[in-house]
C-alpha atoms as a PDB file:
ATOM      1  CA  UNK A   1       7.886 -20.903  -9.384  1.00  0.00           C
ATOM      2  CA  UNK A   2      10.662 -19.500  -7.284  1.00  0.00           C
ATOM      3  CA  UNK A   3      13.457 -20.627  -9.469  1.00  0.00           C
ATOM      4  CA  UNK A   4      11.879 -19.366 -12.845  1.00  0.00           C
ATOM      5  CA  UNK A   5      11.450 -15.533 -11.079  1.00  0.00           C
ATOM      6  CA  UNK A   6      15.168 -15.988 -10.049  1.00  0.00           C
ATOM      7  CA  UNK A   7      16.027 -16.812 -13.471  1.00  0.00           C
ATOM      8  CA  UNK A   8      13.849 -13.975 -15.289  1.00  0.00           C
ATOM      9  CA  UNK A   9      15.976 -11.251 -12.691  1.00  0.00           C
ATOM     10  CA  UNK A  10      19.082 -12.693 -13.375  1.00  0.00           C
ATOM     11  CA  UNK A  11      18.419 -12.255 -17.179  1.00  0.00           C
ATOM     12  CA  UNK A  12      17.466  -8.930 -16.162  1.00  0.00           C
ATOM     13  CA  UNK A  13      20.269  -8.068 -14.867  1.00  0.00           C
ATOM     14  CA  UNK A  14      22.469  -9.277 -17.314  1.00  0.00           C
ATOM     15  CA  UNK A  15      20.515  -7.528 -20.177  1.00  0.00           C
ATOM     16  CA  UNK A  16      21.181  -4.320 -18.044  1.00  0.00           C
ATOM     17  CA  UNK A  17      25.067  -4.736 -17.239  1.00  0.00           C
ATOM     18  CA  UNK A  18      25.760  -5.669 -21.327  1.00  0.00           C
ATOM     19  CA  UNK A  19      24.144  -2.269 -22.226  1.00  0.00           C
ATOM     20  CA  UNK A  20      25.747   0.037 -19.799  1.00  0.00           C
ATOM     21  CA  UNK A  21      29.265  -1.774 -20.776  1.00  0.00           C
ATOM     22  CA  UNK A  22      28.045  -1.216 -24.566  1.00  0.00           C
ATOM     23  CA  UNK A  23      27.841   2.974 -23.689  1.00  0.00           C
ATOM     24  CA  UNK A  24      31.558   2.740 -22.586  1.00  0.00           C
ATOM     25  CA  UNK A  25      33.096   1.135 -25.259  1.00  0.00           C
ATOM     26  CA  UNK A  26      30.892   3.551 -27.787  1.00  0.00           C
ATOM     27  CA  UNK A  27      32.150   6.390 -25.741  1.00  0.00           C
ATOM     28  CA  UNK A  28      35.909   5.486 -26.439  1.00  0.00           C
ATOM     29  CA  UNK A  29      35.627   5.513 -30.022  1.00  0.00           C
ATOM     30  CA  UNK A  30      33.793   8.386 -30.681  1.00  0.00           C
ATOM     31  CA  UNK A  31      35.604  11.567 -32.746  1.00  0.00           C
ATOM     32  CA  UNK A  32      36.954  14.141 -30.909  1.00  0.00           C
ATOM     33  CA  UNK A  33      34.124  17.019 -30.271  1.00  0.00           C
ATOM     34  CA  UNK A  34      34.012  20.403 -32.694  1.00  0.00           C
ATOM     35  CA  UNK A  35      35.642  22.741 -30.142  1.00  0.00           C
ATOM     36  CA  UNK A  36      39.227  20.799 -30.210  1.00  0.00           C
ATOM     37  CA  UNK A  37      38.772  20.722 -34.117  1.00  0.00           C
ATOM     38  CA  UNK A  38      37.853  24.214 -33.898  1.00  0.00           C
ATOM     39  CA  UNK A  39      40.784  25.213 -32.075  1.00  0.00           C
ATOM     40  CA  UNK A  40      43.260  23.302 -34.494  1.00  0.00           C
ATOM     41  CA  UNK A  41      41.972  25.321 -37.125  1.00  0.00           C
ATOM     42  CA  UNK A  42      41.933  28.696 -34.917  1.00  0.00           C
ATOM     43  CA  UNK A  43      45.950  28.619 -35.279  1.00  0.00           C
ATOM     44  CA  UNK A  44      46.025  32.416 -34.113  1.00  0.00           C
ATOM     45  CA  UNK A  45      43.831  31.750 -30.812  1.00  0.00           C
ATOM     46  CA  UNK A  46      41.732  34.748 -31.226  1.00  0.00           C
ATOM     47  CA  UNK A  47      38.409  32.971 -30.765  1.00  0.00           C
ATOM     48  CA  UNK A  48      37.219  32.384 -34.502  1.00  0.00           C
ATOM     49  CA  UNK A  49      38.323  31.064 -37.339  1.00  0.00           C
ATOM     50  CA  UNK A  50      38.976  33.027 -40.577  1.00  0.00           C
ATOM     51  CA  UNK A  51      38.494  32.276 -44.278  1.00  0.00           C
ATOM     52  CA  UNK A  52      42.773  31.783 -44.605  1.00  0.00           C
ATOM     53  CA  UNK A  53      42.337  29.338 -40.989  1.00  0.00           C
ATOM     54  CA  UNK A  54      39.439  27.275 -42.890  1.00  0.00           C
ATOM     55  CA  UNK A  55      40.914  27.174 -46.338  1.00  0.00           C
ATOM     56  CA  UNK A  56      44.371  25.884 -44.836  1.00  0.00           C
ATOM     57  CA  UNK A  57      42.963  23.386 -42.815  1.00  0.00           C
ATOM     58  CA  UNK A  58      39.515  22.220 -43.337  1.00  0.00           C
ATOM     59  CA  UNK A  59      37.851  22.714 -46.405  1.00  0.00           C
ATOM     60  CA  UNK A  60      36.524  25.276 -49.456  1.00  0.00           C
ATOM     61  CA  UNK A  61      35.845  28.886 -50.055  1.00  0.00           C
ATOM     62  CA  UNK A  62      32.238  27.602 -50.858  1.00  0.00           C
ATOM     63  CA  UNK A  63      31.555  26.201 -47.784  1.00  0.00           C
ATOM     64  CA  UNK A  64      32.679  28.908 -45.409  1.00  0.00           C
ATOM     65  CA  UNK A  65      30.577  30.952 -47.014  1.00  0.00           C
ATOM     66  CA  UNK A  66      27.699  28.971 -46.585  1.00  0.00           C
ATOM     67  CA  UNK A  67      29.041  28.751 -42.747  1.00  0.00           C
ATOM     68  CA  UNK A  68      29.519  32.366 -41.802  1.00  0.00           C
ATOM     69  CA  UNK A  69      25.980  33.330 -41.448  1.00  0.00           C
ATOM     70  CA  UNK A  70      26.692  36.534 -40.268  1.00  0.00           C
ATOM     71  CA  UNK A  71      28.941  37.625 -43.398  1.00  0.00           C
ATOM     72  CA  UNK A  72      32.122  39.156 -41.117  1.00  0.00           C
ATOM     73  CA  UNK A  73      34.507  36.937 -42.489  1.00  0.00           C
ATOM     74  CA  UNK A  74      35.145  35.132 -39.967  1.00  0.00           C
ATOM     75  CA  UNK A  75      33.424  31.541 -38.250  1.00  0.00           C
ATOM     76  CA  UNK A  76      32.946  31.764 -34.770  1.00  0.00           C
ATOM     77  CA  UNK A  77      32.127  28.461 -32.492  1.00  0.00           C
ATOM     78  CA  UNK A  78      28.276  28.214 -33.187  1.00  0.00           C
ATOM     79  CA  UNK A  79      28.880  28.571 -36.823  1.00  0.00           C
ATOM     80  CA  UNK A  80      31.715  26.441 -37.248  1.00  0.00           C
ATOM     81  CA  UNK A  81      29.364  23.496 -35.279  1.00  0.00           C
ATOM     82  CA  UNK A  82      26.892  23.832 -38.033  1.00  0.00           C
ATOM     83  CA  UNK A  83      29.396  22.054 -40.179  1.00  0.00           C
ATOM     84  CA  UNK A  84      29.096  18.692 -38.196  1.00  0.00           C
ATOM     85  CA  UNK A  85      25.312  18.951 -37.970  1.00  0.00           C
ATOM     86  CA  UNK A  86      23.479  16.168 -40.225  1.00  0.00           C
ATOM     87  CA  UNK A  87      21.166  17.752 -42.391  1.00  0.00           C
END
């Protein structure tokens, strides 16, 4: 009896040292997070990212319209992150 309840905690263990190693290696190969995208495309560094900034780097007149909720021509961080939400 001994042996088999040192054999179910070393399977135990085991099952819980593979998944935290699985988190690291997930980790390194994620993409980079919307702020350093956002600053790429914020080549002025004023803190938002205008129609000319988008269209040059990223994508269509169509879609930063649909982005900049607000309408002032400009996408600031919370409406540029809508862009990598998953609808």
């Amino acid at each position: 009896m001994k042996t088999s309840h040192l054999l179910a905690t070393l399977i135990a263990c085991s099952l819980c040292a593979g998944s935290a190693m699985g988190k690291t290696t997930a980790q390194k190969t994620t993409k980079p997070p919307p702020v350093d995208e956002f600053k790429k495309l914020d080549t002025n560094h004023d803190g938002k990212i205008s129609k000319e900034e988008f269209l040059a780097g990223k994508g269509s007149a169509e879609e930063f319209s649909k982005l900049d909720k607000n309408s002032d021509g400009f996408l600031d961080r919370y409406e540029y992150s809508l862009l990598h939400k998953k609808h």
